[in-house]
Structure formats: C-alpha cells, structure tokens
Protein backbone atom coordinates (compact mmCIF):
# COMPACT_ATOMS: atom_id res chain seq x y z
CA UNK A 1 -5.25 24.22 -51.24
CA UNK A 2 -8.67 23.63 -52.21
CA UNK A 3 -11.50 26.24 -50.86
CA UNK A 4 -13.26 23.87 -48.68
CA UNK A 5 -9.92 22.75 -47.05
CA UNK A 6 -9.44 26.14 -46.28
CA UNK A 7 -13.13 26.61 -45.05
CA UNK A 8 -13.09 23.12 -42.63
CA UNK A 9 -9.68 23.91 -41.12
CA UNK A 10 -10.76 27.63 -39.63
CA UNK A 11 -13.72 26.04 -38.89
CA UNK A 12 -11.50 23.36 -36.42
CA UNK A 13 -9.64 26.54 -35.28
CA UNK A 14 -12.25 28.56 -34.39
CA UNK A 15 -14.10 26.07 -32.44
CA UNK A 16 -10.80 24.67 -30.66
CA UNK A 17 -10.38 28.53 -29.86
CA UNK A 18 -14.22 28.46 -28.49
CA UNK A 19 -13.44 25.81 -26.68
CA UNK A 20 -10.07 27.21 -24.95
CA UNK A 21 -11.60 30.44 -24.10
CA UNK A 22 -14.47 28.69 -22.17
CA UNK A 23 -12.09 26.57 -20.22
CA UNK A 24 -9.80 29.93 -19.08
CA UNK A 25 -12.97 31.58 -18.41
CA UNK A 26 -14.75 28.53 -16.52
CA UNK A 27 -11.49 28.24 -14.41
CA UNK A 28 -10.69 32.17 -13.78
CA UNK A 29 -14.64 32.14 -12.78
CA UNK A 30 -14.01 29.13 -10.33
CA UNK A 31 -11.06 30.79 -8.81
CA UNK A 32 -13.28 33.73 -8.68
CA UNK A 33 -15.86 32.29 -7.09
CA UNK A 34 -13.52 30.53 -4.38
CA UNK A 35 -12.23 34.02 -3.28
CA UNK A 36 -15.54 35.64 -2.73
CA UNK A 37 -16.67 32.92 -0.47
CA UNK A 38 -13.33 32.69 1.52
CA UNK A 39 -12.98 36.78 2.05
C-alpha cells in the first residue's frame, strides 16, 4: 500500500469516528436533558 493510501484512509476513519462520537454524545445529552426537565 502506497503512503498516501494509508494517510487518506485513517483520515476517513478518524473523521467517521468524530462523527459517531458526536452522535452518542448529542443523543446521551438529549436523553439527559429530557430527564432533568421531567424530575
């Protein structure tokens, strides 16, 4: 594998792992957020 493949595809992962993380945490932080206001 060529160094640049190497370079572009953690690139991809890291970002697609960026972007996971801030859809748990925007969702745990909704649910959050719901259970304050109801108790």
């Amino acid at each position: 594998m060529k160094p640049w493949v190497a370079y572009a595809l953690q690139i991809i992962v890291h970002q697609n792992l960026i972007e996971r993380t801030e859809v748990i945490y925007l969702s745990c932080y909704d649910r959050l957020s719901h259970h304050t206001k109801n108790g």
